[in-house]
Protein backbone atom coordinates (compact mmCIF):
# COMPACT_ATOMS: atom_id res chain seq x y z
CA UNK A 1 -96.61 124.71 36.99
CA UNK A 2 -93.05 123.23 35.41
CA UNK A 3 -92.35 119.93 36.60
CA UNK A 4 -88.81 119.90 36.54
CA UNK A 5 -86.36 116.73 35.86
CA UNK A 6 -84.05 116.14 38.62
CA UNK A 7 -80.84 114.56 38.95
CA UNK A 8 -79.90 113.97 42.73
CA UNK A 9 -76.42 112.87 43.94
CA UNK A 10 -75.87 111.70 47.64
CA UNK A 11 -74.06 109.90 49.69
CA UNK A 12 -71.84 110.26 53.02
CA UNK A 13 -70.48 113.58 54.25
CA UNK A 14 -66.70 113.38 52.79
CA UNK A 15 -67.31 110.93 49.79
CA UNK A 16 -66.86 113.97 47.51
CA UNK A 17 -70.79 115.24 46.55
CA UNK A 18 -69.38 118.89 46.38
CA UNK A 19 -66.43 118.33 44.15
CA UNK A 20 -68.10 115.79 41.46
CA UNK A 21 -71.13 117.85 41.33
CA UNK A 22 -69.24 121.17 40.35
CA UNK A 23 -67.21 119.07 38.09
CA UNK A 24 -70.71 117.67 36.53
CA UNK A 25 -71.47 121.26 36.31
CA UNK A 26 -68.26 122.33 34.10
CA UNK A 27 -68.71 119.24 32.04
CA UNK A 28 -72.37 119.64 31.21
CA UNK A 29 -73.90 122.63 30.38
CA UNK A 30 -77.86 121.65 30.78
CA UNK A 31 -77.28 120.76 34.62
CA UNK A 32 -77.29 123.65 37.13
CA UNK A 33 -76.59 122.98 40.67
CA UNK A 34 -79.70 124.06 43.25
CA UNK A 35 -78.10 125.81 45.86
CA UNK A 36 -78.71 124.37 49.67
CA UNK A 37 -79.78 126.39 52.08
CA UNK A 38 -77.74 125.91 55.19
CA UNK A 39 -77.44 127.22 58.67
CA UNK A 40 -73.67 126.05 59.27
CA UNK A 41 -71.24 129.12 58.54
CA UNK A 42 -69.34 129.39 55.43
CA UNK A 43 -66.29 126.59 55.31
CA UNK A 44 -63.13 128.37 54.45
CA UNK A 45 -63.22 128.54 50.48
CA UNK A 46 -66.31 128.85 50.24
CA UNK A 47 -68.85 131.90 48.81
CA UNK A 48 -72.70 133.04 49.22
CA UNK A 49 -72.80 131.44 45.52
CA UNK A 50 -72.06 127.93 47.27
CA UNK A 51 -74.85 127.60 49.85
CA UNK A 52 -77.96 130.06 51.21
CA UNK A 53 -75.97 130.81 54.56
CA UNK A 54 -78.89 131.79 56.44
CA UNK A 55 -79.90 132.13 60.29
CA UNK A 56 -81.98 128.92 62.11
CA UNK A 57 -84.71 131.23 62.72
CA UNK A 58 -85.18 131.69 58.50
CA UNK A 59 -84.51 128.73 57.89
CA UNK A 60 -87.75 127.77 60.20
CA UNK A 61 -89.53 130.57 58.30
CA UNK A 62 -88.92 128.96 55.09
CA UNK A 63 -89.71 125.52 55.94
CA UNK A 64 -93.25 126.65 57.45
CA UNK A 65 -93.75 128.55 54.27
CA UNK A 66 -93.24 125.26 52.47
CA UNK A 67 -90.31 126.51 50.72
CA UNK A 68 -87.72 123.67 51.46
CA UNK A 69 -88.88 120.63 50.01
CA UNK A 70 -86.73 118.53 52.57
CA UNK A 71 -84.16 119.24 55.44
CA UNK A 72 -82.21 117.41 57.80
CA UNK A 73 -80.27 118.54 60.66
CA UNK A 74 -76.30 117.71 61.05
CA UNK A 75 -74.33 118.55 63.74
CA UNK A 76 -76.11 121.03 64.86
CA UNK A 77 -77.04 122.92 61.59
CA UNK A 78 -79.68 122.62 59.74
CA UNK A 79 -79.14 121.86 55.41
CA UNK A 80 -82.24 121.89 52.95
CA UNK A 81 -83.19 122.34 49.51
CA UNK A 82 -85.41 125.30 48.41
CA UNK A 83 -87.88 124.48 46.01
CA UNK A 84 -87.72 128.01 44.41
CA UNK A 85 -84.31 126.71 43.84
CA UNK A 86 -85.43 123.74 41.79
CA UNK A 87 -88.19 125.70 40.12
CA UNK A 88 -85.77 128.81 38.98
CA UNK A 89 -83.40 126.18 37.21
CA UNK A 90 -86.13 124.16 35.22
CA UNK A 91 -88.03 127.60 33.60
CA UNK A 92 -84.69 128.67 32.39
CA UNK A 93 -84.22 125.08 30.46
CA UNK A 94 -81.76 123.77 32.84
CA UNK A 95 -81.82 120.51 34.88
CA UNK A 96 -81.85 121.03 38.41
CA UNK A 97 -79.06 119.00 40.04
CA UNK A 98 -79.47 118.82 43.83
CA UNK A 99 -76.24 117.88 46.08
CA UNK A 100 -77.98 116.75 49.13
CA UNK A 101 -76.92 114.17 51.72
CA UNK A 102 -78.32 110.40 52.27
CA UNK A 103 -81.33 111.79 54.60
CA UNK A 104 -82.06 113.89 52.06
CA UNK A 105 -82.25 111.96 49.07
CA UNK A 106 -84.70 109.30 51.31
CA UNK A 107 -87.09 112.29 52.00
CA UNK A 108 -87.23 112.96 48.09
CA UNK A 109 -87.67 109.34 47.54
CA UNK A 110 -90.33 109.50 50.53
CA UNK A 111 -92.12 111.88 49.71
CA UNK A 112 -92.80 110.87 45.94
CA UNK A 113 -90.01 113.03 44.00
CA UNK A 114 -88.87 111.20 40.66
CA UNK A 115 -85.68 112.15 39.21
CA UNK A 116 -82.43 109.71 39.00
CA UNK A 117 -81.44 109.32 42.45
CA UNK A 118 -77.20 108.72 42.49
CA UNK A 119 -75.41 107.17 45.41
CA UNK A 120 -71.80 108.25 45.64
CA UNK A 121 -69.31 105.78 47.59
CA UNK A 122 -65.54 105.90 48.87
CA UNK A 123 -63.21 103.14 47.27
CA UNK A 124 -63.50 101.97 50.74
CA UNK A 125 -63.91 103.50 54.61
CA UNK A 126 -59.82 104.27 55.30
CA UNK A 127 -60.21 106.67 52.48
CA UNK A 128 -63.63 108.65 53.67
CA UNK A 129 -62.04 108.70 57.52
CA UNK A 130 -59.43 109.94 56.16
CA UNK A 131 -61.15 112.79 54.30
CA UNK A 132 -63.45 113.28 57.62
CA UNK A 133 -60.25 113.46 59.64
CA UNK A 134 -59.42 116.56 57.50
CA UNK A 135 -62.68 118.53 58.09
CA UNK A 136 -63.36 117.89 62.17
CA UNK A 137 -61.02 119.60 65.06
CA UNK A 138 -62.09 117.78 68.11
CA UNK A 139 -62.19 113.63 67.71
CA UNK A 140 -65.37 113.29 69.47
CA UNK A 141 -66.79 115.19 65.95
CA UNK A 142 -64.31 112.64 64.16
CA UNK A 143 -66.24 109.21 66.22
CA UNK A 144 -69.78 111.06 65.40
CA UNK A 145 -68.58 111.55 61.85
CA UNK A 146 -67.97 108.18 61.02
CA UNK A 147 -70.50 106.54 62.78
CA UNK A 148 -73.44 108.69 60.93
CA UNK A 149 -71.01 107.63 57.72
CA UNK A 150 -71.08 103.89 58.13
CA UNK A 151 -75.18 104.27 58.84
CA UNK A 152 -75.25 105.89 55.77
CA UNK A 153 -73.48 104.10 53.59
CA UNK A 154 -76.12 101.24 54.75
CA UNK A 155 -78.72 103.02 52.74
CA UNK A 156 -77.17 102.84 48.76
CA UNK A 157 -79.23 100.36 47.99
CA UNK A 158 -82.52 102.83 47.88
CA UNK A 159 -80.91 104.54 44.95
CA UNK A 160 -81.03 103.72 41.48
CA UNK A 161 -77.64 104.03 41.15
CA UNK A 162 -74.10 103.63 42.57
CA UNK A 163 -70.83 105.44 41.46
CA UNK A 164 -67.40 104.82 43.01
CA UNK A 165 -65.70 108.25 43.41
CA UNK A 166 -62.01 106.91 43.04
CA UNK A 167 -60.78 108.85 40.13
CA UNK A 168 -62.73 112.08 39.47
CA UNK A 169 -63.01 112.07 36.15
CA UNK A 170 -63.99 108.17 35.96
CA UNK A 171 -66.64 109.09 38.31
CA UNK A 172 -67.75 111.88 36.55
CA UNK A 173 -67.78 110.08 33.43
CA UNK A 174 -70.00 107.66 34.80
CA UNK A 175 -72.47 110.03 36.38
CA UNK A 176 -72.76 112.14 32.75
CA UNK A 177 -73.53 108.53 31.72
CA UNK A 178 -75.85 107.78 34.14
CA UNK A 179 -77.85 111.23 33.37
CA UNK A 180 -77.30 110.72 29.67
CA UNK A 181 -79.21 107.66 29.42
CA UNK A 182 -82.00 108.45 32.58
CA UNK A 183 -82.50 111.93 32.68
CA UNK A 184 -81.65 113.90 29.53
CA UNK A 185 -83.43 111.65 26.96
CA UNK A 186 -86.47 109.87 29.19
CA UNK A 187 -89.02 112.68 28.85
CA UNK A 188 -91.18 110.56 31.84
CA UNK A 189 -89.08 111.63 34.74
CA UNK A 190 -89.96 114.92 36.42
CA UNK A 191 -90.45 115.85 40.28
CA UNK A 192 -94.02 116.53 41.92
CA UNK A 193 -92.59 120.05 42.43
């Protein structure tokens, strides 16, 4: 069995996970995002390559099966991460980089994983409401929204790191550096997977 190294990035819904992760991708050929699986319907802009779109009642079936390694449930809809996902990604060579929220990254941490766990933050709350305010339609979603982010945001000390997303590219820089130094050339760190 291939124990994969794992680079995980998480941190509040609307801190920006989805954009520095396919920038990380761009930048740095050895990572390749795992795809989540997700029950939510596709967000407009978004294509089958982005997330497993898949029904509640497979999403069940794959989780009895064992083949999401951890899931939580958000508004509703269910997000996890497939371990075929993982495992696909480290036989080719790659490094499986998983783009999972807070809950998420605590069940990894839970449940044994190693990797380097990354914590993503705003530059400060006004900024993630306001990126929040942009996704919801009614503002009962908004209130939920940014009461789940301030609980979450309570939780960055668990990781091993902390990156402010203010300026994309800084923050990307940082995280390249991050995996660089952690992940790339420390042959100990690899996943029970």
């Amino acid at each position: 069995m291939i124990t994969p190294k794992i680079a995980i990035v998480s941190g509040p819904s609307g801190v920006g996970k989805t954009t520095l992760c396919d920038e990380l991708v761009k930048q740095e050929p050895r990572l390749k995002l795992c795809r989540t699986a997700t029950t939510r319907p596709p967000r407009s802009g978004e294509s089958p390559d982005d997330y497993y779109f898949i029904s509640r009642q497979t999403f069940m079936e794959w989780f009895k099966k064992g083949e999401i390694i951890e899931y939580t449930e958000l508004f509703g809809n269910f997000y996890g991460t497939p371990k075929k996902s993982i495992q696909d990604i480290s036989r080719s060579g790659g490094y499986p980089l998983l783009r999972i929220d807070v809950e998420g990254g605590r069940s990894l941490k839970r449940l044994g994983y190693k990797g380097v766990f990354i914590f993503v933050l705003p530059p400060d709350f006004s900024v993630l409401a306001e990126r929040l305010k942009k996704r919801v339609t009614a503002s009962g979603d908004l209130t939920r929204r940014l009461a789940r982010a301030k609980e979450e945001l309570t939780h960055q000390n668990e990781y091993d790191f902390k990156v402010i997303n203010n300026r994309l590219a800084t923050a990307v820089a940082e995280i390249r550096d991050i995996l660089t130094r952690h992940l790339f050339n420390n042959k100990g760190a690899a996943s029970r997977l």
